[in-house]
C-alpha atoms as a PDB file:
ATOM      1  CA  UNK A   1     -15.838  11.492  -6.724  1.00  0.00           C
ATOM      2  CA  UNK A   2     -12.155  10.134  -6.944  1.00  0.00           C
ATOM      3  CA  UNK A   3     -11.192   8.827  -3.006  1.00  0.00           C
ATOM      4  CA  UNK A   4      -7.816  10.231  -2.709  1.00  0.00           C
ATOM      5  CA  UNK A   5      -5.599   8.533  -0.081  1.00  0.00           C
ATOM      6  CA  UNK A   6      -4.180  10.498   3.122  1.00  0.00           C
ATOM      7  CA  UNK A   7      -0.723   8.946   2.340  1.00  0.00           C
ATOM      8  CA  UNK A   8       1.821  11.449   0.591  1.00  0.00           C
ATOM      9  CA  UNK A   9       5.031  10.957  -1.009  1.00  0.00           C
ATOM     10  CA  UNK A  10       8.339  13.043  -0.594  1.00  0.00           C
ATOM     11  CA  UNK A  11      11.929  13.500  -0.841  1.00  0.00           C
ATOM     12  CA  UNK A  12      14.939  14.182   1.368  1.00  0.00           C
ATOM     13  CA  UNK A  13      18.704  14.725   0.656  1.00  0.00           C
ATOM     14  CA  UNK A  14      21.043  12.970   2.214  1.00  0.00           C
ATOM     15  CA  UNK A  15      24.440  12.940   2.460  1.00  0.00           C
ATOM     16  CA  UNK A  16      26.148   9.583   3.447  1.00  0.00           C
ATOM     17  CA  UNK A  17      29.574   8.598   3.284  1.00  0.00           C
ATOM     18  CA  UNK A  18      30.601  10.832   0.497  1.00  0.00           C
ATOM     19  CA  UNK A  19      27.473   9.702  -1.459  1.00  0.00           C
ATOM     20  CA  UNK A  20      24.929  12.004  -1.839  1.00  0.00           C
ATOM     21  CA  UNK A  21      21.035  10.595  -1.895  1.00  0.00           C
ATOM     22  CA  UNK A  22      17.683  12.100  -3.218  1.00  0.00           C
ATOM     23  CA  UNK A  23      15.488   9.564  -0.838  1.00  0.00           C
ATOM     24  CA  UNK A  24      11.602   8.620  -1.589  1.00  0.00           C
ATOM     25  CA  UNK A  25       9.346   8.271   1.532  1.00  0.00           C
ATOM     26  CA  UNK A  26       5.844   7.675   1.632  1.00  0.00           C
ATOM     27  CA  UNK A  27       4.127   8.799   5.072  1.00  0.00           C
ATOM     28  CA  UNK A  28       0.626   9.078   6.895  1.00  0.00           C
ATOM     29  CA  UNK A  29      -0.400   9.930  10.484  1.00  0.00           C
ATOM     30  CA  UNK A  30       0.672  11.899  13.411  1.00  0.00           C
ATOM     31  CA  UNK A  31       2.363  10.627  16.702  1.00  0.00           C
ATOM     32  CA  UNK A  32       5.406   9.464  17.388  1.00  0.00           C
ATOM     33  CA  UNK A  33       7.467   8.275  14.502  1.00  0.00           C
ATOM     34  CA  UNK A  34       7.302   4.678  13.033  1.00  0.00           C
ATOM     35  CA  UNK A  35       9.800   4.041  10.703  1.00  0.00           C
ATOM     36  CA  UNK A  36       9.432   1.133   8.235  1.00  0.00           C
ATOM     37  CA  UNK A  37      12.071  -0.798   6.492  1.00  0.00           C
ATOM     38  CA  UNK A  38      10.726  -2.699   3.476  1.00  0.00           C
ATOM     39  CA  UNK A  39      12.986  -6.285   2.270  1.00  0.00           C
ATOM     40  CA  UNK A  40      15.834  -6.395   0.307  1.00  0.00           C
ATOM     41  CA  UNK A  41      15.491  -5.993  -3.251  1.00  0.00           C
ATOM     42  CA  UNK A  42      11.816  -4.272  -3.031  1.00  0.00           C
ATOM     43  CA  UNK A  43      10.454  -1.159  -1.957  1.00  0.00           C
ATOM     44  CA  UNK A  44       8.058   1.135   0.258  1.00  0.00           C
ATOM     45  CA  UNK A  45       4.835  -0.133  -1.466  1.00  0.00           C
ATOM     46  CA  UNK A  46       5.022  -2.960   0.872  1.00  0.00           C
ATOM     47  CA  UNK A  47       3.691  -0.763   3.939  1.00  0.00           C
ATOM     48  CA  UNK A  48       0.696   0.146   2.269  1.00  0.00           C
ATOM     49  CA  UNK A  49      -1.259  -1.832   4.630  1.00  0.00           C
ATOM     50  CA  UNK A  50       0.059   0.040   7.281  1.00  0.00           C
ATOM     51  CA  UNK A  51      -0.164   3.062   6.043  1.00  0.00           C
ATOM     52  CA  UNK A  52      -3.604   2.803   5.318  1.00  0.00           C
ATOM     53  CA  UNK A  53      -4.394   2.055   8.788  1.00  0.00           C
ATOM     54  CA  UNK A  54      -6.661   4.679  10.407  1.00  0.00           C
ATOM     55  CA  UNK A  55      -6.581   3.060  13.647  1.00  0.00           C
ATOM     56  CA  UNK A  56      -2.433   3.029  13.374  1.00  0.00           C
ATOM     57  CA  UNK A  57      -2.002   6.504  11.706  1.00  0.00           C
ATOM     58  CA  UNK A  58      -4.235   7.830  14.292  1.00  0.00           C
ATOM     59  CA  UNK A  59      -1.333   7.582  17.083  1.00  0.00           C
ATOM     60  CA  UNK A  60       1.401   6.898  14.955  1.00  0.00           C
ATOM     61  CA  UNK A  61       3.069   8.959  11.939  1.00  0.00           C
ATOM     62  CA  UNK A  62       4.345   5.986   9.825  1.00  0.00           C
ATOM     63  CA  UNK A  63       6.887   6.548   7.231  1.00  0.00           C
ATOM     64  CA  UNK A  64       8.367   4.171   4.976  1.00  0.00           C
ATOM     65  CA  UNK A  65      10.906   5.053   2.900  1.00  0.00           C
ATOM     66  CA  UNK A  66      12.758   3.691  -0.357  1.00  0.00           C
ATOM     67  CA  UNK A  67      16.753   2.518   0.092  1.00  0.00           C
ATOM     68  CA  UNK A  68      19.193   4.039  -2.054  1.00  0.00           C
ATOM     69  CA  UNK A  69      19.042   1.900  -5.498  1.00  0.00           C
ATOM     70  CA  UNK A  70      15.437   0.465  -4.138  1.00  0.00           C
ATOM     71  CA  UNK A  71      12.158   1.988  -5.404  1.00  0.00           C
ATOM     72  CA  UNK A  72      12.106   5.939  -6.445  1.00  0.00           C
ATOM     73  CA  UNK A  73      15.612   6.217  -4.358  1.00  0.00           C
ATOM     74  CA  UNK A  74      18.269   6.614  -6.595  1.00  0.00           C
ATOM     75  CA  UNK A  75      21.751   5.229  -6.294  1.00  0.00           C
ATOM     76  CA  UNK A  76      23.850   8.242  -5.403  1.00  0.00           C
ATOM     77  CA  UNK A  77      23.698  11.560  -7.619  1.00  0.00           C
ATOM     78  CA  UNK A  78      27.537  12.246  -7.274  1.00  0.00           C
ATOM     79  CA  UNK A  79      29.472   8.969  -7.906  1.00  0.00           C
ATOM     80  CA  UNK A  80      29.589   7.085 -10.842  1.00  0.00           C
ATOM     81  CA  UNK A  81      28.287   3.696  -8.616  1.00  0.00           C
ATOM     82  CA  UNK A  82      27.897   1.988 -11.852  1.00  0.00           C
ATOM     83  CA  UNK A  83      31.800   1.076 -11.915  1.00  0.00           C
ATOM     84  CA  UNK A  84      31.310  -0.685  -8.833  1.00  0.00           C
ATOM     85  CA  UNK A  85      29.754  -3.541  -7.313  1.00  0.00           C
ATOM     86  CA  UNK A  86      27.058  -3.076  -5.107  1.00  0.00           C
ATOM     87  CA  UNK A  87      27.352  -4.359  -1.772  1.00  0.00           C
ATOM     88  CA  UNK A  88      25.225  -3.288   1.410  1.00  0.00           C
ATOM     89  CA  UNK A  89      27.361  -2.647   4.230  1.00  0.00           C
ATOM     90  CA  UNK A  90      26.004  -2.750   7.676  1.00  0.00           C
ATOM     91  CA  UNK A  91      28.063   0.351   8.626  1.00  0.00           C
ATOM     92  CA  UNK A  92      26.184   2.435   5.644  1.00  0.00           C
ATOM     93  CA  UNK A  93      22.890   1.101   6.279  1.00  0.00           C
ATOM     94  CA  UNK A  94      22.915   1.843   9.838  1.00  0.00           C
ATOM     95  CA  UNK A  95      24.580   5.378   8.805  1.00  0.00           C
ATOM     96  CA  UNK A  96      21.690   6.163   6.393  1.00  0.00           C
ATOM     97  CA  UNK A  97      19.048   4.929   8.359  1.00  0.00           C
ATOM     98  CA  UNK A  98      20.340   7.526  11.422  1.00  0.00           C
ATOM     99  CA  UNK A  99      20.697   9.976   9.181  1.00  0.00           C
ATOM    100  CA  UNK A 100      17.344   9.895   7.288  1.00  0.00           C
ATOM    101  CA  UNK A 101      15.862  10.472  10.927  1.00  0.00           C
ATOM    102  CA  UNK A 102      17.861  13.222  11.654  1.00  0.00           C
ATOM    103  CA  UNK A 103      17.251  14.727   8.386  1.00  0.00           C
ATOM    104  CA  UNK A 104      13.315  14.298   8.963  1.00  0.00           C
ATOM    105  CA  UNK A 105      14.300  15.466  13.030  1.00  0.00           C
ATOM    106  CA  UNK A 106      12.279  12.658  14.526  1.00  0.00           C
ATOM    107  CA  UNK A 107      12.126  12.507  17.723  1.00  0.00           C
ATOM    108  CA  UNK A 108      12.266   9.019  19.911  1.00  0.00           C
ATOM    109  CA  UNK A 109      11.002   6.834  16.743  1.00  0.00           C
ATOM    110  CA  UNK A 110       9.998   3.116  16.680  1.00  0.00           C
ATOM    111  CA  UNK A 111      12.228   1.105  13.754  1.00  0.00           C
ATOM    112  CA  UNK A 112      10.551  -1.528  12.055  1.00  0.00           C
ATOM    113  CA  UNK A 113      12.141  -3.277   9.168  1.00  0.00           C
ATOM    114  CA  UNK A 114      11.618  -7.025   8.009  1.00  0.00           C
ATOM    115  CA  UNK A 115      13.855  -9.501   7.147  1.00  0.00           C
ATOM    116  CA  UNK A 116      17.327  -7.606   6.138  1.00  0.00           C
ATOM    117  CA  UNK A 117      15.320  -5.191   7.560  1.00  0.00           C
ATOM    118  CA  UNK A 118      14.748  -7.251  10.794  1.00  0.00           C
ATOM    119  CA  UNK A 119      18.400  -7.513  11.163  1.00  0.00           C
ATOM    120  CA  UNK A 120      19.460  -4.161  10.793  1.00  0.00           C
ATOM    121  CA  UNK A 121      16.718  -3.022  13.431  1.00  0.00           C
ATOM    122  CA  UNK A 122      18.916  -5.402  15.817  1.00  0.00           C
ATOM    123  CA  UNK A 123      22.398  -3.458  14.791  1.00  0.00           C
ATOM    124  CA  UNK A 124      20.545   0.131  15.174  1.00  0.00           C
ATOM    125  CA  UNK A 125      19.293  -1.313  18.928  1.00  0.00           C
ATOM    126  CA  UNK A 126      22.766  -2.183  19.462  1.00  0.00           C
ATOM    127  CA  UNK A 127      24.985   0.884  17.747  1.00  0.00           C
ATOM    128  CA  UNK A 128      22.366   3.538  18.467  1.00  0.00           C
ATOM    129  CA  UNK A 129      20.240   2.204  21.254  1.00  0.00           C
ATOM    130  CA  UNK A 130      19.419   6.569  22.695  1.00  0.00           C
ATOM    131  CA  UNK A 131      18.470   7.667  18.829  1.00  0.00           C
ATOM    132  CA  UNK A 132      15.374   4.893  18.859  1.00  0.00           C
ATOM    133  CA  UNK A 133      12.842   4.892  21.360  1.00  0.00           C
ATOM    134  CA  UNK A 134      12.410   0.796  20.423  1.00  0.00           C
ATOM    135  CA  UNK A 135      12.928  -1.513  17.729  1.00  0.00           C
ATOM    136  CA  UNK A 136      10.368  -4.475  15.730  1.00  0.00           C
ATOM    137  CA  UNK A 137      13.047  -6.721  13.876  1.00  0.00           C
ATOM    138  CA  UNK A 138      10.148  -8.399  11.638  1.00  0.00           C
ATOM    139  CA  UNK A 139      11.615 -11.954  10.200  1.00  0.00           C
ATOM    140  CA  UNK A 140      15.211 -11.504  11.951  1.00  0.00           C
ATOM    141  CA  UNK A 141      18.085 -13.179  13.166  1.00  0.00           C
ATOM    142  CA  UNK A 142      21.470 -12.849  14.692  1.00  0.00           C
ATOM    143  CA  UNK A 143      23.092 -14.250  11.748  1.00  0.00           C
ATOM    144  CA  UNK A 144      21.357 -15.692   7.825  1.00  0.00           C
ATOM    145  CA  UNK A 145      23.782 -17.160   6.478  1.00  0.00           C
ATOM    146  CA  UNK A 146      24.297 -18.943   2.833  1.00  0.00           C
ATOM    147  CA  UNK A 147      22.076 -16.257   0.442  1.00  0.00           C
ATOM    148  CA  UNK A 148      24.806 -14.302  -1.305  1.00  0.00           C
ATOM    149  CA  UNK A 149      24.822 -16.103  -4.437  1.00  0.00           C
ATOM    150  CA  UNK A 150      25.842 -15.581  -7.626  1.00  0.00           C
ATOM    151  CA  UNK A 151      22.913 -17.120  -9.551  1.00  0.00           C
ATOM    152  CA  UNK A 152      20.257 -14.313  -8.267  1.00  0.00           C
ATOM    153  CA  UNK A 153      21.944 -12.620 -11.309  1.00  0.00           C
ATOM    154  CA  UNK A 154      23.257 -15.391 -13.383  1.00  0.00           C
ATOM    155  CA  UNK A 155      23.417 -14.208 -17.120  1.00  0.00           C
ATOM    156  CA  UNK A 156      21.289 -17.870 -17.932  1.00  0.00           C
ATOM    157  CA  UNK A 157      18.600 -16.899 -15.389  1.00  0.00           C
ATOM    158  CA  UNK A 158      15.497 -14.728 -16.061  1.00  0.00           C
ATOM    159  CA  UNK A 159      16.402 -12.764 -12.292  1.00  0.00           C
ATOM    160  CA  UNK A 160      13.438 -11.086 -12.006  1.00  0.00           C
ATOM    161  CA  UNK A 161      11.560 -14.161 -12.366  1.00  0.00           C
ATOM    162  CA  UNK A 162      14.180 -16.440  -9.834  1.00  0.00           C
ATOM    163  CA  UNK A 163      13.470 -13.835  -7.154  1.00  0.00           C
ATOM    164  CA  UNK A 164      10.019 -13.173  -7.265  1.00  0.00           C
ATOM    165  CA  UNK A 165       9.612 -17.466  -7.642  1.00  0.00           C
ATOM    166  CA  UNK A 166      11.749 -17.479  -3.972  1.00  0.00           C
ATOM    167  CA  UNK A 167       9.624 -14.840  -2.540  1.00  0.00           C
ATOM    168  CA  UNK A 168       6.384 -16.502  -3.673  1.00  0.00           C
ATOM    169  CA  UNK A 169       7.429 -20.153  -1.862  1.00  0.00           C
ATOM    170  CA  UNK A 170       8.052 -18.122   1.346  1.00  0.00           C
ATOM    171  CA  UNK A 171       4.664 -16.802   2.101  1.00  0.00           C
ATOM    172  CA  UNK A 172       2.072 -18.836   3.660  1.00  0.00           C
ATOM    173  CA  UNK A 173      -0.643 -20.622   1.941  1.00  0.00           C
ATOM    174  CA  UNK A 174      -2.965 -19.020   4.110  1.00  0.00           C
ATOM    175  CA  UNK A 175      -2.734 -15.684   2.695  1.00  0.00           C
ATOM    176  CA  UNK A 176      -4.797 -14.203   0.364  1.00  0.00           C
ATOM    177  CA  UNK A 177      -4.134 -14.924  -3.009  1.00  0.00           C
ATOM    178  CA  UNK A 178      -4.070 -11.660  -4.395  1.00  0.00           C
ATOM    179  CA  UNK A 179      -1.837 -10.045  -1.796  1.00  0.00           C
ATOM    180  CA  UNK A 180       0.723 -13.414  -2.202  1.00  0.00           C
ATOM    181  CA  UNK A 181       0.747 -12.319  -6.016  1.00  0.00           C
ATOM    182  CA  UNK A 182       1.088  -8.605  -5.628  1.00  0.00           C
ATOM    183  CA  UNK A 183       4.180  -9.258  -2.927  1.00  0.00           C
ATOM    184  CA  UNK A 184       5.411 -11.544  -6.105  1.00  0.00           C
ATOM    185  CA  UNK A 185       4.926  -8.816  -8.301  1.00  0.00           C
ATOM    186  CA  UNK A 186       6.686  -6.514  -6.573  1.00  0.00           C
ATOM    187  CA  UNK A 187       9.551  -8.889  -6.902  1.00  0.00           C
ATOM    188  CA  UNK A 188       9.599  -8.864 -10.473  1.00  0.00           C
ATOM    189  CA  UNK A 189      10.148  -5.220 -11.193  1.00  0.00           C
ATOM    190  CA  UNK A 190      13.864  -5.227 -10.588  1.00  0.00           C
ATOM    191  CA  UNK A 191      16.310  -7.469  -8.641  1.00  0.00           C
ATOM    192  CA  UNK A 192      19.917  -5.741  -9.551  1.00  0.00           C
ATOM    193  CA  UNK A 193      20.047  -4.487  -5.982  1.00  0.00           C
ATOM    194  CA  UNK A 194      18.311  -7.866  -4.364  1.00  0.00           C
ATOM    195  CA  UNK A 195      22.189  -9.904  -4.162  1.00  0.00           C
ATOM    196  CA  UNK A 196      24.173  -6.498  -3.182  1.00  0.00           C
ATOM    197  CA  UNK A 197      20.947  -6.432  -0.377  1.00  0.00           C
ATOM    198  CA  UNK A 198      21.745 -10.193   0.836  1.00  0.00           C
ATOM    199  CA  UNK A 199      25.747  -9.336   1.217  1.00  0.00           C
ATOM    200  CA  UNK A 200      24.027  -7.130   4.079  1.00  0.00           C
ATOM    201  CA  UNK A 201      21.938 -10.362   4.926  1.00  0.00           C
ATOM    202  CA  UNK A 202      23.914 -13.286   5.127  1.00  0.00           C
ATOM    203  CA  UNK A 203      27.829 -11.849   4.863  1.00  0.00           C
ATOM    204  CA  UNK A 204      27.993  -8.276   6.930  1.00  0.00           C
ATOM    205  CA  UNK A 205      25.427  -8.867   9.391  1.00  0.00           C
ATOM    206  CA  UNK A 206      26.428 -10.702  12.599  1.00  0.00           C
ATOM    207  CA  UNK A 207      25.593 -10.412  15.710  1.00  0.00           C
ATOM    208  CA  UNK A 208      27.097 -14.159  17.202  1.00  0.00           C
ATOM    209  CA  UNK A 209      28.670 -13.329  20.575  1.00  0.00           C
ATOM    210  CA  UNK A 210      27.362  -9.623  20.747  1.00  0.00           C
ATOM    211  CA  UNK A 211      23.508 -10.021  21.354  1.00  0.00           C
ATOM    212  CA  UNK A 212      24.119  -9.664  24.910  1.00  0.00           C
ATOM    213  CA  UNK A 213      25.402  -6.242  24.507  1.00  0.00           C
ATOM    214  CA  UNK A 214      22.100  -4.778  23.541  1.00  0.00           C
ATOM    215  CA  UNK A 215      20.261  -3.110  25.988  1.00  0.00           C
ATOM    216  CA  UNK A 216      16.784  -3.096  26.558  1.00  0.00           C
ATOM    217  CA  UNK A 217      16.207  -0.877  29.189  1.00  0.00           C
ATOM    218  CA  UNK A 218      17.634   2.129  26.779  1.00  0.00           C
ATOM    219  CA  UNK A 219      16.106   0.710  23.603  1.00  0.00           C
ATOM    220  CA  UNK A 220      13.149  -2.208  23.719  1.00  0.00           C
ATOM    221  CA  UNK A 221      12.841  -5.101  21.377  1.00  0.00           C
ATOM    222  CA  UNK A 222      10.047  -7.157  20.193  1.00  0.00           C
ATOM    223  CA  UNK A 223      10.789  -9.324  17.722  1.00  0.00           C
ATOM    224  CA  UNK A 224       8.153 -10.421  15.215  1.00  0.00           C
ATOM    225  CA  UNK A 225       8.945 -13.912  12.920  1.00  0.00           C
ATOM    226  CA  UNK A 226       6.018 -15.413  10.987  1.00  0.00           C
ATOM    227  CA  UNK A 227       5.789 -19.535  11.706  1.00  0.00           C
ATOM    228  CA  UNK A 228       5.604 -20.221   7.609  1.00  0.00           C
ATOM    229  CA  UNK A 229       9.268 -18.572   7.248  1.00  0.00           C
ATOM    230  CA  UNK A 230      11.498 -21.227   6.659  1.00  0.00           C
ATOM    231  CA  UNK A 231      13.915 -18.280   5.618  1.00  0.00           C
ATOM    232  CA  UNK A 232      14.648 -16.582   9.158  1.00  0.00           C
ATOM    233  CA  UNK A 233      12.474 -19.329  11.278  1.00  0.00           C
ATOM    234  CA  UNK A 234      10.946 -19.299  14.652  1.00  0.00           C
ATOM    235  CA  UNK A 235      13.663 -20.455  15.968  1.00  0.00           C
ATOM    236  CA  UNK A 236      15.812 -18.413  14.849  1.00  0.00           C
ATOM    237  CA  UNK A 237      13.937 -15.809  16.245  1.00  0.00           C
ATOM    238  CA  UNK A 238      13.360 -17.223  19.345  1.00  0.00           C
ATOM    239  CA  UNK A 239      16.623 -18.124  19.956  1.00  0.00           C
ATOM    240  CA  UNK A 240      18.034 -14.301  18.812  1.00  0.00           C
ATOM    241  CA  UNK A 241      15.609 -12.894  21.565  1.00  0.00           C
ATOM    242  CA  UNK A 242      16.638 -15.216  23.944  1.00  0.00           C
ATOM    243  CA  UNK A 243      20.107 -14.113  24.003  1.00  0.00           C
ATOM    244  CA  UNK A 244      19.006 -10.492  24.632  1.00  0.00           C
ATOM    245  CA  UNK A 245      18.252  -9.972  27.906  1.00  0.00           C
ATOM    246  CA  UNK A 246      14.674  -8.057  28.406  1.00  0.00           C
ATOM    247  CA  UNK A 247      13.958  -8.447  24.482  1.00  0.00           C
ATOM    248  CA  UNK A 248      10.159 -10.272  24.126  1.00  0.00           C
ATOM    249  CA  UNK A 249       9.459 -12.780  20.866  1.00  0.00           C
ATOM    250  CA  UNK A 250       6.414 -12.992  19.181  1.00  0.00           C
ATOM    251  CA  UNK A 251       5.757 -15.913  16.799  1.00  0.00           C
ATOM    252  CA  UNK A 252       2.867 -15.174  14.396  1.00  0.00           C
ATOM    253  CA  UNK A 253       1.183 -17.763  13.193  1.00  0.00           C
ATOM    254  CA  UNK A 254      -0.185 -18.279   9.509  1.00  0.00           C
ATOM    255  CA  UNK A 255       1.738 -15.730   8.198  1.00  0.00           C
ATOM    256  CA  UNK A 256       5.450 -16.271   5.968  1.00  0.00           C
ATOM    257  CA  UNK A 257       8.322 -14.394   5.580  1.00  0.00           C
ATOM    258  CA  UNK A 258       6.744 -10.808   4.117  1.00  0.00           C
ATOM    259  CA  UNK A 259       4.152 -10.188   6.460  1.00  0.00           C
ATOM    260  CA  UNK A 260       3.198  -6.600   6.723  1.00  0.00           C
ATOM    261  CA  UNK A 261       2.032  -7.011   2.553  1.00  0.00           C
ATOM    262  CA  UNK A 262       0.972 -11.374   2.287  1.00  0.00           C
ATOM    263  CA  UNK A 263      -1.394 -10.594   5.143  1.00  0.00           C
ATOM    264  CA  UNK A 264      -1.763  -7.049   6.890  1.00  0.00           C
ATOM    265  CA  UNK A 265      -4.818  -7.758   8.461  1.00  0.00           C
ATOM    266  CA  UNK A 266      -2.979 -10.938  10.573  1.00  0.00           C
ATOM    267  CA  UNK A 267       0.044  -8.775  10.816  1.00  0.00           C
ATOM    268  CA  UNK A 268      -1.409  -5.807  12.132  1.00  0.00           C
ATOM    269  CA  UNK A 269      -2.865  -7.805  15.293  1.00  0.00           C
ATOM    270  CA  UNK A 270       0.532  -8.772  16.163  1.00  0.00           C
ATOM    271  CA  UNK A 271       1.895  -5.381  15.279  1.00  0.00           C
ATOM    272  CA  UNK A 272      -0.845  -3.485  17.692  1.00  0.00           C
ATOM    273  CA  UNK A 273       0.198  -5.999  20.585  1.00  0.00           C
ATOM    274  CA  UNK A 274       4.090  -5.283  19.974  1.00  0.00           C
ATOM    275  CA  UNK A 275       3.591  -1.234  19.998  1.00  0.00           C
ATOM    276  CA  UNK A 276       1.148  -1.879  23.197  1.00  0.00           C
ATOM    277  CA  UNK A 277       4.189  -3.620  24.814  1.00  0.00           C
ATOM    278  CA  UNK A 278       6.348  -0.769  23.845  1.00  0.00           C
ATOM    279  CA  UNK A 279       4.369   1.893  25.091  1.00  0.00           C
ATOM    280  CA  UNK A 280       4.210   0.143  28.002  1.00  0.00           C
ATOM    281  CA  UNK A 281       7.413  -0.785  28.588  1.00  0.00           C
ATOM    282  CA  UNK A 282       8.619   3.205  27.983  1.00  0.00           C
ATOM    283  CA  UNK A 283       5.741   4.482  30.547  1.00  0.00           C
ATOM    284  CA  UNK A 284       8.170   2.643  33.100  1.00  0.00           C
ATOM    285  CA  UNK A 285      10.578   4.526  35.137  1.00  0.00           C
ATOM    286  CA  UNK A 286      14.595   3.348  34.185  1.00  0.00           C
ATOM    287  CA  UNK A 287      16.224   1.747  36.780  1.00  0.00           C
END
């Protein structure tokens, strides 16, 4: 008999800034929400890990969804986007994001996203620290500069080949070999959205000077940064946290840049002890 996985697949409409969005999400469990952010240029697949996890999905309804132009998303049905260059905006990444949670009506969800994803979970703790009951940035940083480049889509490059190559060189040599190639494979299905992503990444996103404006108390962060990313680096991490007062950092070690699919089963240790902080820290009375 055929085993036929728990996880199911749907789609939402969205409406966001005058675009409108048919949105892919794959989800499994039942709790409160945790809502997963894959990296830039790839897709949900990348949770599967996660969303596999019986021990997770048992207190926690995980859903990762697909960004517009990423995955089975779509880039909008009523604009002809194809006459324009794409370029991820923090405002309409945070917008969407807010609004796909609304659409689903979650109540007091945990955001997780790595990398780009990492970095918007920092904006959404600071622009809508009451709509998130905490956020993971996995892989993040105040600011990544020096990645918007024109040669991710060079007409003398094979692109699908230069990005997955990157992504390969940033995971760590400890993980196992076929979930380093399948991250790489993912990589190589389609990159046209992976430089728009980085504008996002290393142009938009900035947080110098404003870290200290985040607070804690209303929305909790636990940042997550793998010691083989040379990318966003410890560091980097460390230092981001640092700046936010009450935020905790959590350097994992033996693990790169794309952590929840180079190594779930060393990610998800981490990721129990970060949700265990969380629930703790939102059993406490506020102050």
């Amino acid at each position: 008999m055929a085993q036929i996985s728990p996880v199911t697949g749907h789609y939402v409409t969205l409406d966001v800034q005058g675009g409108q969005y048919e949105v892919f999400f794959l989800e499994n469990g039942s709790g409160r929400p945790l809502v997963c952010q894959h990296t830039a240029g790839c897709h949900n697949h990348q949770w599967l890990g996660l969303l596999g996890d019986e021990d997770i999905t048992s207190r926690y309804r995980v859903i990762a969804y697909d960004l517009p132009r990423h995955g089975k998303s779509d880039p909008p049905l009523n604009q002809e986007w194809w006459r324009e260059e794409y370029r991820l905006t923090t405002d309409f990444y945070a917008e969407f994001i807010v609004s796909f949670c609304d659409a689903l009506e979650l109540d007091d969800p945990i955001f997780m996203g790595s990398s780009f994803g990492g970095n918007i979970a920092l904006q959404l703790a600071l622009r809508h620290p009451d709509r998130f009951a905490a956020v993971i940035p996995v892989e993040a940083a105040d600011h990544s500069p020096g990645f918007f480049l024109d040669w991710w889509q060079h007409p003398h490059a094979n692109a699908a080949q230069v990005c997955a190559s990157g992504v390969l060189d940033l995971m760590a040599p400890q993980s196992p070999e076929k979930d380093r190639r399948r991250t790489w494979f993912y990589y190589t299905q389609g990159s046209e959205a992976f430089r728009g992503d980085l504008y996002f990444y290393s142009v938009d996103h900035d947080l110098r000077g404003q870290l200290h404006e985040i607070d804690t108390r209303r929305c909790p962060v636990i940042m997550l940064t793998g010691s083989y990313d040379y990318l966003t680096t410890p560091e980097d991490g460390r230092r981001t946290a640092g700046e936010i007062q009450g935020a905790e950092f959590i350097e994992m070690a033996d693990i790169g840049h794309f952590p929840m699919s180079e190594n779930y089963p060393v990610f998800r240790g981490y990721l129990q002890r970060a949700l265990e902080e969380i629930e703790n820290k939102l059993r406490q009375p506020v102050s």
